[in-house]
Protein backbone atom coordinates (compact mmCIF):
# COMPACT_ATOMS: atom_id res chain seq x y z
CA UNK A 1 0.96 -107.06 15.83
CA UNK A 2 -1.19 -103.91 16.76
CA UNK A 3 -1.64 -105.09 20.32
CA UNK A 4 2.37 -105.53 20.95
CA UNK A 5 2.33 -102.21 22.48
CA UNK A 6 -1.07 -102.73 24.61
CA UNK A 7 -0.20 -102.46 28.27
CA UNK A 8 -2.58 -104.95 30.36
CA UNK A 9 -5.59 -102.31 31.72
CA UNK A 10 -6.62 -104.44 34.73
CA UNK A 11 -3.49 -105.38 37.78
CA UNK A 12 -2.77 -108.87 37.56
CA UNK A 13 -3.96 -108.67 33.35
CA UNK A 14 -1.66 -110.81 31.39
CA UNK A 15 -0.71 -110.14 27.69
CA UNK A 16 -0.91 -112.66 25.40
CA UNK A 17 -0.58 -112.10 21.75
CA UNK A 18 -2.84 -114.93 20.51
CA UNK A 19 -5.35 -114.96 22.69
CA UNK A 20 -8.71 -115.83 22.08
CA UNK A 21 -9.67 -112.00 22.16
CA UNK A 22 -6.56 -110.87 20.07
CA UNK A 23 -7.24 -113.20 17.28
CA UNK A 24 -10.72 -112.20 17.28
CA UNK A 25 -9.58 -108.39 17.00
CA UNK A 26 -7.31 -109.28 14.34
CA UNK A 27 -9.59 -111.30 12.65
CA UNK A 28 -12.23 -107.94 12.50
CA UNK A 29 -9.50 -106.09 11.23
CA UNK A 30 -8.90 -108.06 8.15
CA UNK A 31 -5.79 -110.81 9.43
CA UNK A 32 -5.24 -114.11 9.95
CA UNK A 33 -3.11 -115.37 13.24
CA UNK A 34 -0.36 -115.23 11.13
CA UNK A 35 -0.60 -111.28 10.23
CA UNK A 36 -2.00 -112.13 6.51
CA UNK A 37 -5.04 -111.45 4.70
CA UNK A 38 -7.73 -113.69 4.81
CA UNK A 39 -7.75 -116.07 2.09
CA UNK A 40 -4.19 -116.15 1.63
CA UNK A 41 -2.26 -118.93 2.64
CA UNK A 42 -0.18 -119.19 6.01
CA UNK A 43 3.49 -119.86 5.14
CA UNK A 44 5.94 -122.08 6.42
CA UNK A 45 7.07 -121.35 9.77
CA UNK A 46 11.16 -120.79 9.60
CA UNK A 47 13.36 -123.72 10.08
CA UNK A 48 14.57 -123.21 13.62
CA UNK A 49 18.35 -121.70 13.96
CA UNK A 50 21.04 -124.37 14.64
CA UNK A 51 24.54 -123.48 14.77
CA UNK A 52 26.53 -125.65 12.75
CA UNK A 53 28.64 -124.87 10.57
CA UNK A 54 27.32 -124.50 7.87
CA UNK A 55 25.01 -121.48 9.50
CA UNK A 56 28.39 -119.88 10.73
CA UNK A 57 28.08 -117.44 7.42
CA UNK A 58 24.54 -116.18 7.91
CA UNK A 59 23.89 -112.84 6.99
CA UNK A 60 21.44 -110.83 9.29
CA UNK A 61 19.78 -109.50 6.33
CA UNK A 62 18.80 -113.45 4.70
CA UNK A 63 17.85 -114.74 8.10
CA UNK A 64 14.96 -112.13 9.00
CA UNK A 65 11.50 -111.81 7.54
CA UNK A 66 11.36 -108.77 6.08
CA UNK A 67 9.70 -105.90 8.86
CA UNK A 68 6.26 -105.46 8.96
CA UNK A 69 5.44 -102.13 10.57
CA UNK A 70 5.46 -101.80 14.07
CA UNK A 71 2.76 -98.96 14.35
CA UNK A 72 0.09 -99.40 16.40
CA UNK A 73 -3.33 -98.71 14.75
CA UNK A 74 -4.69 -95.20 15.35
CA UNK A 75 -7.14 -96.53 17.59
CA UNK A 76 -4.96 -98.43 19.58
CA UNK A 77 -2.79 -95.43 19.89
CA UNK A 78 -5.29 -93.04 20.73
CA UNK A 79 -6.84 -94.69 23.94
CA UNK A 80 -3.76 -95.43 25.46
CA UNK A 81 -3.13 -91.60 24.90
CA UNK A 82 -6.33 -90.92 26.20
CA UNK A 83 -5.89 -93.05 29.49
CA UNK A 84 -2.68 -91.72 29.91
CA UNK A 85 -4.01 -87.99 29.36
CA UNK A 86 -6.80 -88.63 31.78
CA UNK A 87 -4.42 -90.42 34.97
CA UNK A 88 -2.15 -87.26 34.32
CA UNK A 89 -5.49 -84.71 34.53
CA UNK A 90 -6.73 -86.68 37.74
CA UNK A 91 -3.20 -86.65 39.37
CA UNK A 92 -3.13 -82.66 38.67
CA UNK A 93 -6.67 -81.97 39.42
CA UNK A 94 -6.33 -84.07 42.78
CA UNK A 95 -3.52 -82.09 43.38
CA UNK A 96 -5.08 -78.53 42.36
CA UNK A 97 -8.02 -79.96 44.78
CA UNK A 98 -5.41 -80.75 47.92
CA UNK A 99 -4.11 -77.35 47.59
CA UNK A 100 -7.72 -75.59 47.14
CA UNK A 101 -8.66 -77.90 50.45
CA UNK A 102 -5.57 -75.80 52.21
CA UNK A 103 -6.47 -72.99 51.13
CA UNK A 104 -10.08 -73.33 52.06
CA UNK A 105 -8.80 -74.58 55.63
CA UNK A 106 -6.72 -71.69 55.93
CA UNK A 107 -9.35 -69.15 54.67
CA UNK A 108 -11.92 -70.61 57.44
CA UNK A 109 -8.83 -70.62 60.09
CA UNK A 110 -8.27 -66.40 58.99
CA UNK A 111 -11.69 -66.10 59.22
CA UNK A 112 -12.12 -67.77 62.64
CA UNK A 113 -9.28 -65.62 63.92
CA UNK A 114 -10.52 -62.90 62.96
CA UNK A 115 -13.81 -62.93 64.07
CA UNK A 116 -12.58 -63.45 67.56
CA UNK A 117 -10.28 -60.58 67.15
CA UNK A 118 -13.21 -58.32 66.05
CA UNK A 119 -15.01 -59.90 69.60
CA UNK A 120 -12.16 -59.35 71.49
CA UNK A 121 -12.09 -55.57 70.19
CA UNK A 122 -15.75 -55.29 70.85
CA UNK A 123 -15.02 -56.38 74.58
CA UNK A 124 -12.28 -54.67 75.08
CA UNK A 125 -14.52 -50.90 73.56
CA UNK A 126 -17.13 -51.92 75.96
CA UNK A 127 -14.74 -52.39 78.83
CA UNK A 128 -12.78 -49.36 78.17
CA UNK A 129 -16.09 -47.77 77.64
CA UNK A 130 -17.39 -48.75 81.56
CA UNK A 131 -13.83 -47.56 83.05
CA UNK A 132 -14.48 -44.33 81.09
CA UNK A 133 -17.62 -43.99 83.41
CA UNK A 134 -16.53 -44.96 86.44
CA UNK A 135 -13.44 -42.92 86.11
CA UNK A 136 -15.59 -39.78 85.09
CA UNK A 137 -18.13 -40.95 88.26
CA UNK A 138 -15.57 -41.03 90.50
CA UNK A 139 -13.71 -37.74 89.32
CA UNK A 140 -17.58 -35.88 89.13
CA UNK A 141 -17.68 -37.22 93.44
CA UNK A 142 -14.04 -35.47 93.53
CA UNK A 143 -15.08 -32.40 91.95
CA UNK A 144 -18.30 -32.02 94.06
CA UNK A 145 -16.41 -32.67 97.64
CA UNK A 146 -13.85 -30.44 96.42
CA UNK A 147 -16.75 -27.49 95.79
CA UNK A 148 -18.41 -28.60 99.01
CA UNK A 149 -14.84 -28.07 100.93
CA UNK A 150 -14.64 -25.02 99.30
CA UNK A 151 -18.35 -23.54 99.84
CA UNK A 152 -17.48 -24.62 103.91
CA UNK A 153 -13.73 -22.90 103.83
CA UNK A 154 -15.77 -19.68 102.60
CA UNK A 155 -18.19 -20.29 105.15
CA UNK A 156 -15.74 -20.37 108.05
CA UNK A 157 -13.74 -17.25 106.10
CA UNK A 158 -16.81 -15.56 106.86
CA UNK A 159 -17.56 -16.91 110.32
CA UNK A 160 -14.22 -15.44 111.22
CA UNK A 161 -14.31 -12.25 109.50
CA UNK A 162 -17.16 -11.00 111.33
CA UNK A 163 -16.21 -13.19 114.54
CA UNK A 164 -12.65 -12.25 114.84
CA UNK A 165 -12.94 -8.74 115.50
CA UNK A 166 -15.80 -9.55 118.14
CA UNK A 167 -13.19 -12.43 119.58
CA UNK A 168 -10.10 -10.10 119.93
CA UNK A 169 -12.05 -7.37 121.60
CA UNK A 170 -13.04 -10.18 124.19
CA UNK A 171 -9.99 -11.10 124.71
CA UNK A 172 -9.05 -7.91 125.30
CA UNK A 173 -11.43 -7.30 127.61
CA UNK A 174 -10.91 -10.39 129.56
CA UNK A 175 -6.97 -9.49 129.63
CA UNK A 176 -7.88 -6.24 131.55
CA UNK A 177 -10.18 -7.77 133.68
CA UNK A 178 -7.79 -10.52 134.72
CA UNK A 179 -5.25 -8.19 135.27
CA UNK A 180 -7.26 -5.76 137.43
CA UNK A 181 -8.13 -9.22 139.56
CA UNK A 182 -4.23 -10.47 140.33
CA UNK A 183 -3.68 -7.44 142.11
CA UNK A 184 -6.67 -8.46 144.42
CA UNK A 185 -5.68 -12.14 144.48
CA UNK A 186 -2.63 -11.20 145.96
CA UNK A 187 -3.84 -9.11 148.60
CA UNK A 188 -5.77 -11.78 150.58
């Protein structure tokens, strides 16, 4: 009777109550096939049920053996707790593993993005950093052509300070001679 409420462990397990390995657990539990001590004898099996007439006024309560309890032994009981405890812990701890797996994959993904962002960064310093010197070359060329422009514009400033007076009294000069030879040119 303790084994009514064994579920079959293996798929394709059949129960049977008086099979050769139930009788044999009953048996080291202190029962005969029958659910009775050993030593005592096995009783009549009930008349099977007909319905005459005479069985129309059966009571329920003269018909049935009296109950025999129902509870499972302890040690029934407690390893179909245990399996059931343990499917339930390796359905959650699969599931706790899944999501540990996804967050592990996402972890490595975060850390693979941001290593290339810390490369890109590092590419990007190192290019700004060689436009920084060629812009600073190229404005270093402007400044010195600009000073060189410069030094030559004073140069010429000069040239014609001390030139221009010299120039204007040649010019002069020239002016008076040319005029003093039209008159001459005209003559002949």
């Amino acid at each position: 009777m303790a084994d009514l409420f064994r579920k079959p462990r293996m798929p394709g397990e059949v129960y049977t109550p008086n099979s050769p390995e139930m009788l044999a657990q009953k048996e080291a539990q202190g029962m005969q096939s029958g659910g009775m001590p050993p030593g005592m004898p096995m009783p009549p099996p009930p008349p099977p049920p007909s319905m005459g007439e005479e069985d129309m006024d059966f009571t329920p309560a003269s018909a049935m053996p009296p109950p025999q309890s129902l509870a499972p032994p302890r040690e029934v009981l407690k390893e179909d707790i245990e399996e059931i405890s343990e499917k339930i812990i390796d359905e959650k701890w699969k599931s706790i593993e899944k999501n540990f797996r996804k967050l592990e994959d996402w972890k490595d993904e975060t850390h693979i993005n941001l290593t290339k962002l810390q490369e890109d960064l590092v590419r990007m310093d190192t290019k700004i950093g060689m436009m920084e010197k060629a812009i600073f070359g190229k404005v270093e060329e402007y400044s010195k052509g600009i000073l060189d422009v410069n030094v030559e514009l004073k140069a010429m400033q000069k040239v014609f300070k001390t030139m221009l007076p010299e120039f204007t009294a040649n010019i002069k000069e020239l002016r008076s001679l040319v005029s003093k030879a039209k008159p001459k040119l005209k003559k002949k």
